[in-house]
Each structure stands twice: as C-alpha cells, then as structure tokens.
Protein backbone atom coordinates (compact mmCIF):
# COMPACT_ATOMS: atom_id res chain seq x y z
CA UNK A 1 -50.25 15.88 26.08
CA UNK A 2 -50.72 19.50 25.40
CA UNK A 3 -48.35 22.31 26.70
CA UNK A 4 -51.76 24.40 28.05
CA UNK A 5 -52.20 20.69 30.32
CA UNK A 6 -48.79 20.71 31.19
CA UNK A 7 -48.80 23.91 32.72
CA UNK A 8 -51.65 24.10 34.02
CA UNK A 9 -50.67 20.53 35.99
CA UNK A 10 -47.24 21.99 37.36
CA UNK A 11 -49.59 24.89 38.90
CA UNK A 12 -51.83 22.58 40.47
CA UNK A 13 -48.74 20.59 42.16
CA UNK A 14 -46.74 24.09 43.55
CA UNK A 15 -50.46 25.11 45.06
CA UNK A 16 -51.13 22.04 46.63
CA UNK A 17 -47.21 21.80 48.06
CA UNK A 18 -46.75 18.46 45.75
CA UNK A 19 -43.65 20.11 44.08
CA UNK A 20 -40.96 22.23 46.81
CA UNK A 21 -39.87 25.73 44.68
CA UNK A 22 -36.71 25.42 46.66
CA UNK A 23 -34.43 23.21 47.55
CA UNK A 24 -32.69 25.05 50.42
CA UNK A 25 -32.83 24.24 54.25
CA UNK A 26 -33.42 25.75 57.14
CA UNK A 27 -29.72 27.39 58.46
CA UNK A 28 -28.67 24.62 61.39
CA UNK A 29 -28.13 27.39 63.87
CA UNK A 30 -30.94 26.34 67.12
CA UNK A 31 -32.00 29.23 68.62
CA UNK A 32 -30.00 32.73 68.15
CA UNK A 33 -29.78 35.07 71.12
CA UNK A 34 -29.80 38.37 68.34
CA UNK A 35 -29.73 40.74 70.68
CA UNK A 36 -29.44 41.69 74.38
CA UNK A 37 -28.61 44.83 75.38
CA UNK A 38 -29.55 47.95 77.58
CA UNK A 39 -30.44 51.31 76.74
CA UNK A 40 -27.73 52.61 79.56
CA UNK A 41 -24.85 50.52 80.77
CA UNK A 42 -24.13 53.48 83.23
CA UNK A 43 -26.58 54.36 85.65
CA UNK A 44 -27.34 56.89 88.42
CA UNK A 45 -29.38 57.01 91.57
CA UNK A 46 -32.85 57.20 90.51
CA UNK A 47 -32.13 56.39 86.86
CA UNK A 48 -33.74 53.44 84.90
CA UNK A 49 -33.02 51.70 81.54
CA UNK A 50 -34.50 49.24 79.49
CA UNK A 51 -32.90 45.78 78.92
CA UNK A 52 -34.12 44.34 74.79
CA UNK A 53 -33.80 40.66 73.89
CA UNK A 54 -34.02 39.30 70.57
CA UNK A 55 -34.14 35.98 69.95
CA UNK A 56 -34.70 34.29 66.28
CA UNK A 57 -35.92 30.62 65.83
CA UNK A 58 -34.04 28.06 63.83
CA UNK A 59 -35.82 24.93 64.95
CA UNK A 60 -38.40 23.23 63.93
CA UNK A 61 -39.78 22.33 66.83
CA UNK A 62 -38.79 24.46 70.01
CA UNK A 63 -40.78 24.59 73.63
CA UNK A 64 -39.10 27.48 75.80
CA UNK A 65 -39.13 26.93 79.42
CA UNK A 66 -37.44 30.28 80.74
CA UNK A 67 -36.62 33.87 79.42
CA UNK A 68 -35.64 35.38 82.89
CA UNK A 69 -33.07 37.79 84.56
CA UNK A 70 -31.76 35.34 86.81
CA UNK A 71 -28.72 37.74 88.20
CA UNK A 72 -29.29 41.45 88.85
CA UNK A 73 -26.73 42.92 91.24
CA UNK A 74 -26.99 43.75 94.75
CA UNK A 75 -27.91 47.83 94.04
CA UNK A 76 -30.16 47.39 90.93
CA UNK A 77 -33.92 46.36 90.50
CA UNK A 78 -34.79 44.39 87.57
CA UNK A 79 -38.94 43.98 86.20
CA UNK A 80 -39.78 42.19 82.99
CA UNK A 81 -42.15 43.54 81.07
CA UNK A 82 -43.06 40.72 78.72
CA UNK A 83 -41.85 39.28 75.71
CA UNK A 84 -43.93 38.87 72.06
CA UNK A 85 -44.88 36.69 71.60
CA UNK A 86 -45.04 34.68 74.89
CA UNK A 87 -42.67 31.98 75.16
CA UNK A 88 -44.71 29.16 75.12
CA UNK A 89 -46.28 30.72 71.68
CA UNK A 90 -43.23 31.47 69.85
CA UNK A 91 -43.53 28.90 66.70
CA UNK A 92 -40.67 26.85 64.94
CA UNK A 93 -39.25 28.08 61.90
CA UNK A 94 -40.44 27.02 58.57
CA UNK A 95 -39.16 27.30 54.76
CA UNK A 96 -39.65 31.56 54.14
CA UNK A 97 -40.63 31.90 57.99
CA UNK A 98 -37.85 32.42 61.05
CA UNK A 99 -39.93 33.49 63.62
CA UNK A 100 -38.51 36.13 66.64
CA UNK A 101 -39.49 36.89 69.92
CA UNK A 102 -38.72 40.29 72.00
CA UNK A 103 -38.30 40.73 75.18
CA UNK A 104 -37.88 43.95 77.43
CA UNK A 105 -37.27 44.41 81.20
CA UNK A 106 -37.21 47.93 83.05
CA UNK A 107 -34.36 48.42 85.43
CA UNK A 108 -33.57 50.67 87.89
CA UNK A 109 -30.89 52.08 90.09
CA UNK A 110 -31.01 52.82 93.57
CA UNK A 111 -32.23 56.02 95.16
CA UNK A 112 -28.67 58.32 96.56
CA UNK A 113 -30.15 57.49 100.48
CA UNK A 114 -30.00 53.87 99.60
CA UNK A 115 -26.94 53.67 98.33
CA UNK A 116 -23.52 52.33 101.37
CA UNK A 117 -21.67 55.56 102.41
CA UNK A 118 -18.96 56.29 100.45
CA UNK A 119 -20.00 54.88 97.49
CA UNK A 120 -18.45 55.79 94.14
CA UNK A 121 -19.14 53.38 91.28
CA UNK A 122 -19.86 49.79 91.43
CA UNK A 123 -20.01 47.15 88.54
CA UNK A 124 -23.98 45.23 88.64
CA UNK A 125 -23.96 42.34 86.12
CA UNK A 126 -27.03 41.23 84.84
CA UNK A 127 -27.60 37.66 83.59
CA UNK A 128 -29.91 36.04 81.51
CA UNK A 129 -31.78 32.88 81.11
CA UNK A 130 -32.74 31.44 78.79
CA UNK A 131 -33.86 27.67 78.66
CA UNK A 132 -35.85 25.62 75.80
CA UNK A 133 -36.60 22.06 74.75
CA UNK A 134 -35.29 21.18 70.99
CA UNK A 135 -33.84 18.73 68.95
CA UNK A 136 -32.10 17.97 65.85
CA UNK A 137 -32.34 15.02 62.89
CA UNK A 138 -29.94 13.77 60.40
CA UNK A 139 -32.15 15.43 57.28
CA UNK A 140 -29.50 13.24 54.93
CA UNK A 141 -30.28 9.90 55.80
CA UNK A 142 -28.21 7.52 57.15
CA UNK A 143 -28.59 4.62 54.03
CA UNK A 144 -27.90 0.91 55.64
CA UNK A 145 -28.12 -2.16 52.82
CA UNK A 146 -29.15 -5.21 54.03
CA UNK A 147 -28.19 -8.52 52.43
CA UNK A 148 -28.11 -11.70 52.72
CA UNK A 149 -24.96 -13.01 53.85
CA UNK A 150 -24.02 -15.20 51.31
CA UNK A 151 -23.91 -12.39 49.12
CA UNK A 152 -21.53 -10.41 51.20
CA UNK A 153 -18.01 -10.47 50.06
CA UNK A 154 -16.88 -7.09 51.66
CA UNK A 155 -17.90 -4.48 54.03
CA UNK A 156 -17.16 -0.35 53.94
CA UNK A 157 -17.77 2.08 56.78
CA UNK A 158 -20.86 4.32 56.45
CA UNK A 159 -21.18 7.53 58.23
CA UNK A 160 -23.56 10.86 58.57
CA UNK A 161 -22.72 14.06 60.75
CA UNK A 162 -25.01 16.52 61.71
CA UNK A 163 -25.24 19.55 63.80
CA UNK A 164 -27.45 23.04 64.57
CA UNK A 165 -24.78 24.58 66.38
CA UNK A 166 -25.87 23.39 69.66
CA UNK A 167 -25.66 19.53 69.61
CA UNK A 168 -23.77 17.52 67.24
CA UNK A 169 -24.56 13.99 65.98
CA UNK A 170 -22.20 11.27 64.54
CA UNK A 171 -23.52 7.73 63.31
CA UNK A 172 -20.95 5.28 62.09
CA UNK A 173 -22.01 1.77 60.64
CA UNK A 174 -20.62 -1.15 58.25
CA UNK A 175 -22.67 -1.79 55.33
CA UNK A 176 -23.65 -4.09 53.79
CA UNK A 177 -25.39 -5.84 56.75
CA UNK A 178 -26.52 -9.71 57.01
CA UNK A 179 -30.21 -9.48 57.56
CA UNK A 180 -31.41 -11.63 60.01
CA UNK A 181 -28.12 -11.65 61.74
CA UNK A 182 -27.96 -7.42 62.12
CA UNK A 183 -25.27 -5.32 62.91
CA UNK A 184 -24.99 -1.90 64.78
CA UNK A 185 -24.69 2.18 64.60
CA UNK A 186 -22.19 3.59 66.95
CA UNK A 187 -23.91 7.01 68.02
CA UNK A 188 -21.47 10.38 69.35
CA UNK A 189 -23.37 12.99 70.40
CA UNK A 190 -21.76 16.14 71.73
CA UNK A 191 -23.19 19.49 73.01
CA UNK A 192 -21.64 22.49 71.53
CA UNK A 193 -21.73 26.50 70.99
CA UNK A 194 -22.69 29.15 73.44
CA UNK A 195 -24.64 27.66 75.74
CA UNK A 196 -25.13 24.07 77.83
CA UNK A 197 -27.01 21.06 77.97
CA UNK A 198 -29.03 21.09 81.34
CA UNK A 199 -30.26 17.40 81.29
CA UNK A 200 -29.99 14.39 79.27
CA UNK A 201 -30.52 13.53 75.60
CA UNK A 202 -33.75 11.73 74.01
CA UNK A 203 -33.91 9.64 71.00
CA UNK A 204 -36.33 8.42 68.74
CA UNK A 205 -35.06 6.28 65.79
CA UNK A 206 -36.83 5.42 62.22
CA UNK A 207 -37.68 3.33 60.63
CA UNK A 208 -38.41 1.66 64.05
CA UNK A 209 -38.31 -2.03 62.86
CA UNK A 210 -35.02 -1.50 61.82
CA UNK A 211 -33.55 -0.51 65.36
CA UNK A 212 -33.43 -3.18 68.06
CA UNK A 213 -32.29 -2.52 72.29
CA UNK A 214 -31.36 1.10 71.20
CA UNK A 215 -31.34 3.63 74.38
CA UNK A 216 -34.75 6.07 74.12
CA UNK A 217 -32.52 8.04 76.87
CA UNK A 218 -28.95 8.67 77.73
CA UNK A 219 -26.95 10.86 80.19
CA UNK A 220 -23.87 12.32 79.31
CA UNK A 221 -20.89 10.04 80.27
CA UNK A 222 -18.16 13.29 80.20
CA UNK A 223 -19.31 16.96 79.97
CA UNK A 224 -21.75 17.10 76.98
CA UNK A 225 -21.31 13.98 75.63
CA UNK A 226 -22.63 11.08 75.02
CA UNK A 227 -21.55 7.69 73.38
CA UNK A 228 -23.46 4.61 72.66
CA UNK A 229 -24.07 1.58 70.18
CA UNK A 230 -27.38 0.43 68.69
CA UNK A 231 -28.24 -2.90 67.31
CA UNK A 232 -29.79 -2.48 63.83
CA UNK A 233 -31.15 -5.85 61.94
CA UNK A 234 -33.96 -6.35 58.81
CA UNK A 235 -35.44 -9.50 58.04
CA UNK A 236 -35.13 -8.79 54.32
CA UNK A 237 -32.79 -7.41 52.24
CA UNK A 238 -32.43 -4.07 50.49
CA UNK A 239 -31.41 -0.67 51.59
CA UNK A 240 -33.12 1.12 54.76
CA UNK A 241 -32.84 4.93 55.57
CA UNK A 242 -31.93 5.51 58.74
CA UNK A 243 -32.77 8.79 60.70
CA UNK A 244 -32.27 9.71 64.18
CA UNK A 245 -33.57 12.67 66.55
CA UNK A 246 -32.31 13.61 69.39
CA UNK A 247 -33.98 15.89 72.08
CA UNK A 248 -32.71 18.05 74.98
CA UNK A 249 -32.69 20.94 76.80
CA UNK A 250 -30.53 23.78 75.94
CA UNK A 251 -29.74 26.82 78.46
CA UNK A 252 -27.90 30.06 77.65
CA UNK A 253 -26.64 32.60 80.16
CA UNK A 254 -25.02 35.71 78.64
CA UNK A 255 -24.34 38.47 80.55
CA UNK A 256 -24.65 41.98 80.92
CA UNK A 257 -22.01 44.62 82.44
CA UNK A 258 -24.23 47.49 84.25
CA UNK A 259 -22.10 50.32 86.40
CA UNK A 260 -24.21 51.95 89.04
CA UNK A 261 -22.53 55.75 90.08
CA UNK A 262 -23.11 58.11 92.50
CA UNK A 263 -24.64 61.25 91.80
C-alpha cells in the first residue's frame, strides 16, 4: 500500500468524523452561571441599572425551563429584556463548541414621592432563577463479565463514579456474574454544587437486556439523594458495558445585593 493511499485514506476518515483528532471531553461542570451582575448596586430615586447574566453550557443535552427575577424588593421595579439566544434555543455543548446565553433586565428605583417618609437607605435583593432539565452518563463504562458459574472461583468489587458538578453517580457491582442466575448494581446518586434538585431523578440504563426490575424513576429518600439496587442478569457469558443516565431538574438561585438611597 502506497504512502500517497495512506494519506489520502486518513483524510477521508477525519472528514467524514470516522477518526476523533482529540481525545479530550467535555469539562463535567452542568451549566455555569458566568456572570450576574448589575451595572449599579446603589441606586437613587429615579435611577435605573441594568442586571447581565451569563450563562455557559456544559451539557450535552440541556432544556431550560426558567431564566427569571423571581425576588425584586419591595422599592425596586425589575423588566427583562430578553436573553440570546432564547432559552428554549440555547444548544448543548459539543467537542470545540460551549455555547452561552445572555441575559439583561432593566431596573429601576422608585421616584423621591414614592418613597415611606423618612427614608434613608434600604437594602433590595434581587434573586434569580434559573431552572433546566439535564442529565449526566457514566462516559467510562461500567464493564460487568458474565460467566457461567461453574467457572467462577472468586468474585471482586467493580465500581464507576461520575459527576458534572451538579449530580453525582456511584455504581458498585461484583463481577464476575453467573449468567442466567444475575446479580445486581447498587446505584448512589447525590445532588451537589450551587444549586438544588427540584424534583426527582430519571434513569435509562444500557444495554437494556442486561438490566432487569431497575427503577425508570426515583425520589430522593434524604435531601438530594437517592439509593437503590438493580438486578442485572445475561443469558450468555462474556463481558457487558454498562452505562447509566440519569435525568433531573436543576434550579439555581443566586442573589443580588441592590441599596436603594434617598436623594
């Protein structure tokens, strides 16, 4: 084979995406609140600012619900003006390709008439919402070997750990495995970082055949966290990667520190 073919083969697989030119990953870091700040954290009557948020996309796959000033103060009015891209558009990231989205609001203070009599100064926090469906998979897989059980002399315990900095993932197994008698994966799942799990957690589970009576849903038993087993089994031996994803819905709330003053 000539060196002209050769070459001219490894160009065809990088343009066609047969052949990755890097081996990195994506960062495990979810979504990244970059930025959220005003323009004037000290305000007088008749005075406006501008509120920026930046947020930069880690996952894969994200849906965002809310990007809303949920908490404004009592003597401060709060419009958004949009955010670009629009929330439902904002895309998940990709290898060379984080994607952001900006938001602004306007905000302004009170008029001197409408401010209480004898007012001085008064600290107006402003909070944030912002609420999204993701999810996060065990990209090193999981590898269970099934065999048959005569050939089974000893067992060792098997383990992967994953995390994006909002939900963390244990699963903990014994392999080797009899197949056709099965085992199981004992599943920890824990929210984490600056923000909350608002609902639930979703799971899907591959290779499917492999998992049997595994929860597709399960509610945190203590704060964040979760804790299950799932039976595994394989009618014929050899070693099966195992991946799981979970889904859920993520909300942060920072906050803002805004001091309205008199004139």
């Amino acid at each position: 084979m000539s060196k002209l073919f050769i070459v001219v083969l490894i160009g065809i697989l990088l343009l066609s995406g047969c052949i990755d030119e890097s081996d990195d990953e994506l960062p495990n870091r979810g979504l990244e609140i970059e930025e959220f700040t005003i323009t004037d954290s000290e305000l007088r009557p008749d005075q406006n600012a501008v509120i920026r948020g930046t947020f930069r996309n880690y996952h894969e796959w994200i849906d965002v619900e809310t990007v809303e000033i949920v908490n404004q103060g009592d003597n401060l009015d709060v419009s958004k003006q949009g955010c670009t891209p629009d929330p439902d558009e904002l895309e998940g990231a990709r290898q060379g390709s984080v994607p952001t989205m900006q938001c602004t609001w306007t905000v302004n203070a009170p008029s001197e008439d409408e401010l209480p009599s004898g007012f001085e100064s008064r600290s107006e926090p402003v909070q944030l919402r912002l609420g999204y469906n993701a999810s996060v998979t065990n990209s090193d897989a999981l590898p269970v070997d099934f065999q048959d059980s005569s050939d089974i002399d000893a067992t060792e315990s098997v383990s992967r750990s994953f995390s994006n900095d909002e939900v963390s993932v244990s699963m903990d197994t014994d392999s080797p495995i009899a197949s056709g008698s099965g085992g199981s994966i004992e599943f920890e799942i824990n929210g984490e970082g600056p923000g909350r799990i608002s609902e639930g957690y979703w799971m899907e589970y591959e290779p499917s055949d492999v998992f049997e009576d595994c929860d597709t849903e399960r509610q945190p038993i203590s704060g964040e966290e979760a804790r299950f087993t799932c039976s595994i089994d394989s009618d014929t031996a050899g070693v099966e990667n195992t991946f799981a994803s979970i889904y859920y819905k993520y909300v942060k709330e920072p906050n803002l520190d805004i001091t309205v003053v008199s004139g």
